[in-house]
PDB file of N, CA and C in Angstrom:
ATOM      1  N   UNK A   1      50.865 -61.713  72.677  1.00  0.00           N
ATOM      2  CA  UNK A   1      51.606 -60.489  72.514  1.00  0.00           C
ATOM      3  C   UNK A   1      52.724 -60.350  73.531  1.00  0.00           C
ATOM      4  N   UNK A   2      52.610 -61.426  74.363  1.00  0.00           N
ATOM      5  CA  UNK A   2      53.876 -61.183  75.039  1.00  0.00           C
ATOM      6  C   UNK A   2      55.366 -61.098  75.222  1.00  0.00           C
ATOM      7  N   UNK A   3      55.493 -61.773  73.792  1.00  0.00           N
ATOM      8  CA  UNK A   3      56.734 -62.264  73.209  1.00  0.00           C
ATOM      9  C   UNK A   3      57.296 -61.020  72.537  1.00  0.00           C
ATOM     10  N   UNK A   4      56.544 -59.939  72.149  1.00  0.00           N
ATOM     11  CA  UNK A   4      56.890 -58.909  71.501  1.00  0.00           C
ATOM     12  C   UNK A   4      57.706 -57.999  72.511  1.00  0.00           C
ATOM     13  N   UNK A   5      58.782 -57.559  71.813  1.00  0.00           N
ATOM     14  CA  UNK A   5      59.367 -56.450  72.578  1.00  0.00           C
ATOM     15  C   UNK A   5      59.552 -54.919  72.644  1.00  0.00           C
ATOM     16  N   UNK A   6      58.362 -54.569  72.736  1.00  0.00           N
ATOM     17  CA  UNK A   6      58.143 -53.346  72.493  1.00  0.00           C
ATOM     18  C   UNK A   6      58.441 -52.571  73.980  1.00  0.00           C
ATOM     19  N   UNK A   7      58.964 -50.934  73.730  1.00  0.00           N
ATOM     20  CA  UNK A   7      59.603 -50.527  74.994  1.00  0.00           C
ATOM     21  C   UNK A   7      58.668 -50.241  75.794  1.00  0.00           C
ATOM     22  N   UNK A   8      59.395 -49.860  76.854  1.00  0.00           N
ATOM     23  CA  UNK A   8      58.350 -49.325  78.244  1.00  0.00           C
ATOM     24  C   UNK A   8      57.666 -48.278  77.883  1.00  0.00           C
ATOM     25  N   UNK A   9      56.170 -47.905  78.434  1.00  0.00           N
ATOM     26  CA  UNK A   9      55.859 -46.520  78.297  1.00  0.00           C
ATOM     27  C   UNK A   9      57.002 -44.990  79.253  1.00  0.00           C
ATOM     28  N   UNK A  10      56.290 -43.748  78.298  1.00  0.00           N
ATOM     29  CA  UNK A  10      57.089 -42.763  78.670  1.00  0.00           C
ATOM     30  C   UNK A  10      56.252 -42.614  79.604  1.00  0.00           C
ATOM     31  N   UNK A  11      55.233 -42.324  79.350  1.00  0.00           N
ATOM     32  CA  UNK A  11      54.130 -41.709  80.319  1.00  0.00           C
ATOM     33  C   UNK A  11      53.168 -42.820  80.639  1.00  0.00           C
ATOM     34  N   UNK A  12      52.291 -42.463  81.559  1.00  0.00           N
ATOM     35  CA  UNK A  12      51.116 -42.958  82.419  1.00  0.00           C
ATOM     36  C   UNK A  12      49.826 -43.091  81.323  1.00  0.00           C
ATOM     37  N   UNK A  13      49.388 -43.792  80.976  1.00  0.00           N
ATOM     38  CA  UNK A  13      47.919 -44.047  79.910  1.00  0.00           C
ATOM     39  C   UNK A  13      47.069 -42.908  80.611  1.00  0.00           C
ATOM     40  N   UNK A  14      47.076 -41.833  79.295  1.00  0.00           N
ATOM     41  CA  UNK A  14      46.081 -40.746  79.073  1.00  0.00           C
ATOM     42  C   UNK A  14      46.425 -39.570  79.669  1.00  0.00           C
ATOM     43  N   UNK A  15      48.378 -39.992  80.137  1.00  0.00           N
ATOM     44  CA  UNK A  15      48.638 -38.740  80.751  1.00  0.00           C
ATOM     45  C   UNK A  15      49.753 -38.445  79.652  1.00  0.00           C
ATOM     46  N   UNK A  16      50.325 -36.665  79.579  1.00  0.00           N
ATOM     47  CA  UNK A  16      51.610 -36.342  78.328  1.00  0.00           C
ATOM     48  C   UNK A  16      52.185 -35.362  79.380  1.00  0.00           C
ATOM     49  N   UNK A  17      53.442 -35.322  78.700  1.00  0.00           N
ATOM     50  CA  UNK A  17      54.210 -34.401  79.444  1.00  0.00           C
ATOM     51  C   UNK A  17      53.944 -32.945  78.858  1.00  0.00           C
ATOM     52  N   UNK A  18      54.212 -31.856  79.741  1.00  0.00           N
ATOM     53  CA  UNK A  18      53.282 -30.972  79.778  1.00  0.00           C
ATOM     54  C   UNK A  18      54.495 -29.818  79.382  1.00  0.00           C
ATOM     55  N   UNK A  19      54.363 -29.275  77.801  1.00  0.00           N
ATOM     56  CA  UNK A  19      56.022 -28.533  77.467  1.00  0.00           C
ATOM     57  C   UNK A  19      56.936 -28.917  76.430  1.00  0.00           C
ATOM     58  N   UNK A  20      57.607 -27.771  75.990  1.00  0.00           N
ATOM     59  CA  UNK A  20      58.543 -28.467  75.066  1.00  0.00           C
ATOM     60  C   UNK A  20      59.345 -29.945  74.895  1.00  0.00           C
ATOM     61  N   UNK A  21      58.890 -31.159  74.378  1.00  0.00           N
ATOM     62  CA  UNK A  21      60.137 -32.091  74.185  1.00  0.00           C
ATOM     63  C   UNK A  21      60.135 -32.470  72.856  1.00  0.00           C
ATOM     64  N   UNK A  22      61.516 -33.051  72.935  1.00  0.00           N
ATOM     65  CA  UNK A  22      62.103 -33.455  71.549  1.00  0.00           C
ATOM     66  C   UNK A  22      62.175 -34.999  72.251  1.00  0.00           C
ATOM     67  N   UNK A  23      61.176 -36.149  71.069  1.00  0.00           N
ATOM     68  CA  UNK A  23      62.014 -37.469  71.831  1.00  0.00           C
ATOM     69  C   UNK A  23      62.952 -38.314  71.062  1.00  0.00           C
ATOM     70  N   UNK A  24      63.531 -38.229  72.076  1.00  0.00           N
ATOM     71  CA  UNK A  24      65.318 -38.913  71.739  1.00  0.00           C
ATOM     72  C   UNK A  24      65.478 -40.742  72.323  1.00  0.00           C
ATOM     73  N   UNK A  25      64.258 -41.025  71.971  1.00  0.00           N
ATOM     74  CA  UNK A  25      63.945 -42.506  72.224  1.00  0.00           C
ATOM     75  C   UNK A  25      63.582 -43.431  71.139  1.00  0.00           C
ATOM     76  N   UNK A  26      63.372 -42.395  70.168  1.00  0.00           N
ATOM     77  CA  UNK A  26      62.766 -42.927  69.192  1.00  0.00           C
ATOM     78  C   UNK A  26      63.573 -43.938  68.072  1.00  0.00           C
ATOM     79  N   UNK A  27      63.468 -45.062  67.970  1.00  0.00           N
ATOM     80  CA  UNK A  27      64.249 -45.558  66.907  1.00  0.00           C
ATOM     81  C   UNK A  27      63.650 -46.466  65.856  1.00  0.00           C
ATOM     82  N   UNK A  28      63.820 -45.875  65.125  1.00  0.00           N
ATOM     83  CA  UNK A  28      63.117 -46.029  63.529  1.00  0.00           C
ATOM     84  C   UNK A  28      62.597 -47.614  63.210  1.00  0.00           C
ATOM     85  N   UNK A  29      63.312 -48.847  63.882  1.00  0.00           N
ATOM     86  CA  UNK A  29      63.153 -49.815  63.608  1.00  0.00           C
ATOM     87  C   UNK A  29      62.209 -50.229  64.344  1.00  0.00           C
ATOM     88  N   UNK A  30      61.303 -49.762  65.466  1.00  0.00           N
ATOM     89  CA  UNK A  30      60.348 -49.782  66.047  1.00  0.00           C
ATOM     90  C   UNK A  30      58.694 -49.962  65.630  1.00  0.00           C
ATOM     91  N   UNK A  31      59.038 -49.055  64.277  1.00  0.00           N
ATOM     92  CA  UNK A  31      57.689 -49.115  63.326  1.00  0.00           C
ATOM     93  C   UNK A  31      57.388 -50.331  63.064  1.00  0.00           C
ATOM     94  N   UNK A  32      58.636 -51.150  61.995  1.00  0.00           N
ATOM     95  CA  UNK A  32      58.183 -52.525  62.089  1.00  0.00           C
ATOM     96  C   UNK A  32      57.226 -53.265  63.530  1.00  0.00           C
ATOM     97  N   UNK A  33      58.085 -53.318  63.816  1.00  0.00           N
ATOM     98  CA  UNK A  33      57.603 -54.216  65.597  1.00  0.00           C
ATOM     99  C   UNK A  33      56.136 -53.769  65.591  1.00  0.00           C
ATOM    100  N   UNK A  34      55.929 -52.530  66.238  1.00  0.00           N
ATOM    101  CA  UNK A  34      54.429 -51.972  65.903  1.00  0.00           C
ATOM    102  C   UNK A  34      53.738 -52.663  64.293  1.00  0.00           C
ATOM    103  N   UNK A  35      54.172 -52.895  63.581  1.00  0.00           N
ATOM    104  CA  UNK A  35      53.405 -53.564  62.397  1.00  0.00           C
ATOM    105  C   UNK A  35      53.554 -54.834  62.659  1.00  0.00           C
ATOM    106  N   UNK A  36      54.244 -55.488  62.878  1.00  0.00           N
ATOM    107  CA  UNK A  36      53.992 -57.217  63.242  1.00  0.00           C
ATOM    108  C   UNK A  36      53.056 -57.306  64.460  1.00  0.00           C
ATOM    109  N   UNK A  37      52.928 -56.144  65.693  1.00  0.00           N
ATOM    110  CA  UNK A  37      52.235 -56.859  66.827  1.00  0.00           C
ATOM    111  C   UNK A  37      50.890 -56.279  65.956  1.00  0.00           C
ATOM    112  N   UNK A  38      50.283 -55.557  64.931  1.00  0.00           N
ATOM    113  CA  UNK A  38      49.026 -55.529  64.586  1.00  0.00           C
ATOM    114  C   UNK A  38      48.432 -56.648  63.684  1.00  0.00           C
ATOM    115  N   UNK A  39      46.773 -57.005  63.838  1.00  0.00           N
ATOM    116  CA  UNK A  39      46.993 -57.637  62.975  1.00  0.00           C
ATOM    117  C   UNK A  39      46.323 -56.711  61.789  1.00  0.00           C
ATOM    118  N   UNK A  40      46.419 -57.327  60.031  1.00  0.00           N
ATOM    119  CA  UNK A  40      46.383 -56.760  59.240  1.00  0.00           C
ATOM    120  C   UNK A  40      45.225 -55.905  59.065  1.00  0.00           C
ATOM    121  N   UNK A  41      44.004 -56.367  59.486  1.00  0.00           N
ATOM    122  CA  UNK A  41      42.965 -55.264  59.720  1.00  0.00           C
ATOM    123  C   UNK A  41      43.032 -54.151  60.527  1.00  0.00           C
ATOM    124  N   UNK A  42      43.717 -54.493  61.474  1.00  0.00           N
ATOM    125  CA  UNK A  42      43.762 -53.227  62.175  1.00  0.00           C
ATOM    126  C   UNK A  42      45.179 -52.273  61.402  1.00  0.00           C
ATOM    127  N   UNK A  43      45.622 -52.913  60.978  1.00  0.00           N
ATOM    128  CA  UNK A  43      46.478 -52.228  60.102  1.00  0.00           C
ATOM    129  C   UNK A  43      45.866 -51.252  58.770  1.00  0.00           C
ATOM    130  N   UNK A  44      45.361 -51.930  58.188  1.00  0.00           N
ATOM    131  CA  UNK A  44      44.439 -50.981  57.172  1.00  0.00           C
ATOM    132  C   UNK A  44      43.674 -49.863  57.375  1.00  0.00           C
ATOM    133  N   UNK A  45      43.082 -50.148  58.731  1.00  0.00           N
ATOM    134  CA  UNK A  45      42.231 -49.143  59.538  1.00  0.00           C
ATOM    135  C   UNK A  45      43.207 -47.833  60.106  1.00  0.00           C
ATOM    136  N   UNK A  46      44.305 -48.015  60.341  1.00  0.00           N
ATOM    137  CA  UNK A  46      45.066 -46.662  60.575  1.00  0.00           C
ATOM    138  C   UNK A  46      45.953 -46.117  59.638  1.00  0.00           C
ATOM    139  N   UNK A  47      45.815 -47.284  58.172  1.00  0.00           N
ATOM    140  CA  UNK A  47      46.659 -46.298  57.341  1.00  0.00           C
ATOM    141  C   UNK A  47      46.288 -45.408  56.682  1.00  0.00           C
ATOM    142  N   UNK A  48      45.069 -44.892  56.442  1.00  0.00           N
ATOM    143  CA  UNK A  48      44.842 -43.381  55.883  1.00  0.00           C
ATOM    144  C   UNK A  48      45.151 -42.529  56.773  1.00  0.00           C
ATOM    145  N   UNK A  49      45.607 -42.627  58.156  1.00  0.00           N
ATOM    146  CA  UNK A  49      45.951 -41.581  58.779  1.00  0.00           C
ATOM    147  C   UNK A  49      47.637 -41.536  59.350  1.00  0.00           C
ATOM    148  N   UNK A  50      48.200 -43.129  59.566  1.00  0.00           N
ATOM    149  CA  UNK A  50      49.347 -43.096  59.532  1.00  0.00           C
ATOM    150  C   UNK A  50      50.136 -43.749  58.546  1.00  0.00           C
ATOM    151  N   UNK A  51      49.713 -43.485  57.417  1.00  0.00           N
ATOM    152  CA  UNK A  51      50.576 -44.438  56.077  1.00  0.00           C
ATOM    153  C   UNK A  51      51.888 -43.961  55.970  1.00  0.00           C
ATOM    154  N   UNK A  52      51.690 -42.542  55.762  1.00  0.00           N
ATOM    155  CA  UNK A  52      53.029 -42.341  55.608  1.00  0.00           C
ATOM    156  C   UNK A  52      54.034 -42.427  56.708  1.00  0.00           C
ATOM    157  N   UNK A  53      53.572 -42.327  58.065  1.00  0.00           N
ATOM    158  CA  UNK A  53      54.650 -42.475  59.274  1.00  0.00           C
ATOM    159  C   UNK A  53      55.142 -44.075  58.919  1.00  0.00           C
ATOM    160  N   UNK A  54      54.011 -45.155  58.910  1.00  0.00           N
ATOM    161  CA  UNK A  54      54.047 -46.626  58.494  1.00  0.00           C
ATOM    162  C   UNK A  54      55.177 -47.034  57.697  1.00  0.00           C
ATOM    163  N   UNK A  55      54.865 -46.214  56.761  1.00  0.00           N
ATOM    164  CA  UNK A  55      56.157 -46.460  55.477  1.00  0.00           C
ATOM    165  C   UNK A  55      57.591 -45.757  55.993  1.00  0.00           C
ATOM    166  N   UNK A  56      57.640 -44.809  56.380  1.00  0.00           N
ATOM    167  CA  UNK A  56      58.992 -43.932  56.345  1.00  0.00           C
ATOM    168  C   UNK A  56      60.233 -45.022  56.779  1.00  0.00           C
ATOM    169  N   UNK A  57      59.876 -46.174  57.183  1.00  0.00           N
ATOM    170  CA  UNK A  57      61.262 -47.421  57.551  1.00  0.00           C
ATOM    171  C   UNK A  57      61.707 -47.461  56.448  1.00  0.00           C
ATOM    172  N   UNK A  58      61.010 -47.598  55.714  1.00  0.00           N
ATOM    173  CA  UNK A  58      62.157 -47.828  53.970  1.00  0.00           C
ATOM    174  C   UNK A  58      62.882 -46.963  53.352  1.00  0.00           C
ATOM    175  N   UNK A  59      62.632 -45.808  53.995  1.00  0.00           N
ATOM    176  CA  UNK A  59      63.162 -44.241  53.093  1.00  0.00           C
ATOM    177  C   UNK A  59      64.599 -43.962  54.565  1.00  0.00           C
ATOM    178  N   UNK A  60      65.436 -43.199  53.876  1.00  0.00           N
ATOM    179  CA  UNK A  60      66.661 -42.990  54.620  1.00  0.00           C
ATOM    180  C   UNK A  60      65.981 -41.670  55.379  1.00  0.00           C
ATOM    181  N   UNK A  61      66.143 -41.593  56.639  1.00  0.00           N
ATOM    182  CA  UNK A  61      65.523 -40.200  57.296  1.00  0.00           C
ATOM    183  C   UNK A  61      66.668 -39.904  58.163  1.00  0.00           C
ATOM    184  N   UNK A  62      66.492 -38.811  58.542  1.00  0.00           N
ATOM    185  CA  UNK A  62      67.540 -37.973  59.385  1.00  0.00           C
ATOM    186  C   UNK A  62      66.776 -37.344  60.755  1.00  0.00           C
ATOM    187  N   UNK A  63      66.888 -37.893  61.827  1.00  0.00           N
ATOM    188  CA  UNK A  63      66.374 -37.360  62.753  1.00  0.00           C
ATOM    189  C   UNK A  63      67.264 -36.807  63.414  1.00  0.00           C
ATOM    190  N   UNK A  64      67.265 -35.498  64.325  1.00  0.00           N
ATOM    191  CA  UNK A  64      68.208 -35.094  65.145  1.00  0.00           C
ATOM    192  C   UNK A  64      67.504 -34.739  66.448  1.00  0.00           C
ATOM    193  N   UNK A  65      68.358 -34.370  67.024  1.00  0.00           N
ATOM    194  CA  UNK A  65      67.900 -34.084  68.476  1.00  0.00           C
ATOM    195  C   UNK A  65      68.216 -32.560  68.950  1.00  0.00           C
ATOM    196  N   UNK A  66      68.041 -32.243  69.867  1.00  0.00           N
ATOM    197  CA  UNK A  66      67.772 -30.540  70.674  1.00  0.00           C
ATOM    198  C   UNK A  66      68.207 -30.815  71.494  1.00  0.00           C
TER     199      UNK A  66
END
């Protein structure tokens, strides 16, 4: 998994920022990446709960920022 380039964390493991944010880090082509570093079982296992976030790369979305 080292070869993968997935970004830095925002936060500290098991810690969140505490308050309104909007994140403006987010970029859509990221989902993929997150689906290639899984492998396919573990993929199946989170899509009844994130299928549709999973899929939304193929659909045109509009994100904005605050």
């Amino acid at each position: 998994m080292a070869d993968l380039d997935l970004p830095a964390r925002l936060f500290a493991d098991r810690e969140e920022y505490v308050g309104e944010r909007v994140n403006q880090y987010f970029k859509l082509h990221m989902i993929k990446v997150v689906q290639k570093a899984l492998q396919p079982t573990k993929l199946e296992l989170i899509r009844p709960c994130f299928g549709k976030f999973l899929d939304s790369h193929r659909h045109c979305l509009f994100i904005g920022k605050r």
